[in-house]
N, C-alpha and C. Protein backbone atom coordinates (compact mmCIF):
# COMPACT_ATOMS: atom_id res chain seq x y z
N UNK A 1 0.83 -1.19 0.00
CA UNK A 1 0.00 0.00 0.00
C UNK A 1 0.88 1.26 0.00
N UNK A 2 1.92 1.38 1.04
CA UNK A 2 2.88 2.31 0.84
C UNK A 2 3.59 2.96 -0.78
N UNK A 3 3.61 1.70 -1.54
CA UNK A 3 4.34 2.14 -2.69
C UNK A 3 2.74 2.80 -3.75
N UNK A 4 1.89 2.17 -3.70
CA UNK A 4 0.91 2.58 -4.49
C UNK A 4 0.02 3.80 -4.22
N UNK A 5 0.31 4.05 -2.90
CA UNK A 5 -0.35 5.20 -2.32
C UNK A 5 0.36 5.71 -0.96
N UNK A 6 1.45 6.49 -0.97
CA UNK A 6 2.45 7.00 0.17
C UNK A 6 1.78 8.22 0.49
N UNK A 7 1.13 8.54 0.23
CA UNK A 7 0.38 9.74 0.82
C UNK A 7 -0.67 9.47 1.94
N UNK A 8 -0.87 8.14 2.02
CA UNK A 8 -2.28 7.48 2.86
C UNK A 8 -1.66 7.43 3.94
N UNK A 9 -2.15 8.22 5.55
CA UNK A 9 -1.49 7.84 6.52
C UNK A 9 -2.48 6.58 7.46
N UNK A 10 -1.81 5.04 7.67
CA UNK A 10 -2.19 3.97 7.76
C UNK A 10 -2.54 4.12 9.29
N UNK A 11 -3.52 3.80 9.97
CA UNK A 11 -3.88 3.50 11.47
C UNK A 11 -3.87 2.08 12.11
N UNK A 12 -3.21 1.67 12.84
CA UNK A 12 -4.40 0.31 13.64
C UNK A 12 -5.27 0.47 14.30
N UNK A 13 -6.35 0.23 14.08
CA UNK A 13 -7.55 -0.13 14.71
C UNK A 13 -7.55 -1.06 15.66
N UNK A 14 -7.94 -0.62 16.83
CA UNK A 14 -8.07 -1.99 17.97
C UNK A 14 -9.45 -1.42 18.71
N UNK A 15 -9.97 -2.12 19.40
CA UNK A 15 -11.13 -2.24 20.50
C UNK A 15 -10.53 -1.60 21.81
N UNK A 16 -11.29 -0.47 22.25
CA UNK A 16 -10.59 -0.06 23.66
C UNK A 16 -10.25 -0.66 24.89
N UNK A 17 -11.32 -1.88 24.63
CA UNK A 17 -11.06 -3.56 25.47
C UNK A 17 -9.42 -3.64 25.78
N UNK A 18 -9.24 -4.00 24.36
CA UNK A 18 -7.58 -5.14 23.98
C UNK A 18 -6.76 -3.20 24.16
N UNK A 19 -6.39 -2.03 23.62
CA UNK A 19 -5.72 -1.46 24.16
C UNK A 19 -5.74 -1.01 25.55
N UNK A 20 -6.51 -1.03 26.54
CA UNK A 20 -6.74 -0.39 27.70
C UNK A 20 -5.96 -2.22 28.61
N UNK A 21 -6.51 -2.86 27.74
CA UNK A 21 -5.41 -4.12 28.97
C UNK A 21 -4.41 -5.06 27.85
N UNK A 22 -4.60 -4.58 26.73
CA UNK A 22 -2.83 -5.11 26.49
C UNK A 22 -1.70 -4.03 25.71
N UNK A 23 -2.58 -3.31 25.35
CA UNK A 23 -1.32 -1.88 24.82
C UNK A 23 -1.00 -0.96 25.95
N UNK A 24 -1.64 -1.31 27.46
CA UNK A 24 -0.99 -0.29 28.01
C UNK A 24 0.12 -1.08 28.93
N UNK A 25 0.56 -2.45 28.42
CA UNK A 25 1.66 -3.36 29.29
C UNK A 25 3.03 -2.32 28.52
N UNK A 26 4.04 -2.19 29.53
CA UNK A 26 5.32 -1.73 28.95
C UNK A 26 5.75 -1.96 27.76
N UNK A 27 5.98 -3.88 27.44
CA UNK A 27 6.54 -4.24 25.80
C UNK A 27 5.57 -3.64 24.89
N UNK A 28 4.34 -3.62 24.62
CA UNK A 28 3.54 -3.48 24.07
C UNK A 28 3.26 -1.93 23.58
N UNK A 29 3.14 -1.46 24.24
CA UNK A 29 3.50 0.27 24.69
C UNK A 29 5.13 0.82 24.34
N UNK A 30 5.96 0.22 24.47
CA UNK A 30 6.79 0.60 24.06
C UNK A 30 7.55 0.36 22.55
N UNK A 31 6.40 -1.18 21.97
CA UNK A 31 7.27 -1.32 20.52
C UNK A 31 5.95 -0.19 19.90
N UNK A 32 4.84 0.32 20.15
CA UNK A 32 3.90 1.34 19.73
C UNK A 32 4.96 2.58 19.57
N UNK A 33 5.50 3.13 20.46
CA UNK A 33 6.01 3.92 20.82
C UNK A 33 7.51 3.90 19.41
N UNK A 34 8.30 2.96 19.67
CA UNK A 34 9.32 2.96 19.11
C UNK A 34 9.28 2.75 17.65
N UNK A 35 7.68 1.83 17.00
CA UNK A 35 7.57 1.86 15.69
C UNK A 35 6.75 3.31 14.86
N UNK A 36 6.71 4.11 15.82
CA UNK A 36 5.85 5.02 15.71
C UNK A 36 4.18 4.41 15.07
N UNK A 37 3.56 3.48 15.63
CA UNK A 37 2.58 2.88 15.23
C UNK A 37 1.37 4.18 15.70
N UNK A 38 0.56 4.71 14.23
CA UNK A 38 -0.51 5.28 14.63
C UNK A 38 -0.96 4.69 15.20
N UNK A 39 -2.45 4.46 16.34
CA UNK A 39 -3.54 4.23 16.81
C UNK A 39 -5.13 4.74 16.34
N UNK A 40 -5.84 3.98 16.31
CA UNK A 40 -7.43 4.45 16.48
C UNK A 40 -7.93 3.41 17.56
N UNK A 41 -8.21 3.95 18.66
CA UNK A 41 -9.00 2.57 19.97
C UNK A 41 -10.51 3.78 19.39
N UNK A 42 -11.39 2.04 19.41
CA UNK A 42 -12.75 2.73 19.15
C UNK A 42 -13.53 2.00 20.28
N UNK A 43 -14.57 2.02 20.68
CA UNK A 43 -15.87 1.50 21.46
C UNK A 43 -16.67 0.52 20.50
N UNK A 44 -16.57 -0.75 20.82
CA UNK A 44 -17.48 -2.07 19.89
C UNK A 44 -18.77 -1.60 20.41
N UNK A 45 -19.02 -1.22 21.66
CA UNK A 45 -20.39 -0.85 22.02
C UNK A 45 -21.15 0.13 20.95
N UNK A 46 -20.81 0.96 21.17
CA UNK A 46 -21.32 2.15 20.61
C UNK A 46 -20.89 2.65 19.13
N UNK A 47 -20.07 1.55 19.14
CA UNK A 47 -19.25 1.85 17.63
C UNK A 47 -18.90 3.61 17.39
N UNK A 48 -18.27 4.23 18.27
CA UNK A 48 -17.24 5.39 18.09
C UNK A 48 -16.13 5.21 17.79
N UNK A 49 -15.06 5.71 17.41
CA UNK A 49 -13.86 6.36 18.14
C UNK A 49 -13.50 6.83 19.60
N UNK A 50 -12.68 6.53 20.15
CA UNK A 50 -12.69 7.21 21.73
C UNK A 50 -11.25 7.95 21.72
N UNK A 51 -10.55 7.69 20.29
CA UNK A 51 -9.23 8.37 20.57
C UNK A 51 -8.35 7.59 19.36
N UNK A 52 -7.77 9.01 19.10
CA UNK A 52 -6.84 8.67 17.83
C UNK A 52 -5.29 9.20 18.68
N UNK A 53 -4.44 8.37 18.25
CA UNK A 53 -2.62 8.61 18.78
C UNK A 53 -1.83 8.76 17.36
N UNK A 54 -0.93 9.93 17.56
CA UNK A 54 -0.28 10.09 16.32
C UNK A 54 1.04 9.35 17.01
């Protein structure tokens, strides 16, 4: 996707479930951190967004 469209900035999507108890463990949090991995944690309930991380 990068080569066909480098202008697209890519997110992971996760459930605020799985980031609130496994992206906020140190390893986990820190390869986020060090790969500069965007974020989007959304609400399955309510189907929102609750927070975007650059």
């Amino acid at each position: 996707m990068r080569r066909e469209e480098p202008e697209r900035i890519l997110y992971l999507a996760v459930p605020d479930l799985t980031y609130n108890s496994f992206f906020k463990i140190d390893f986990p949090a820190s390869m986020l951190q060090e790969n500069a991995v965007k974020l989007m944690v959304y609400n399955v309930d309510v189907e929102e967004v609750v927070q975007w991380q650059n």
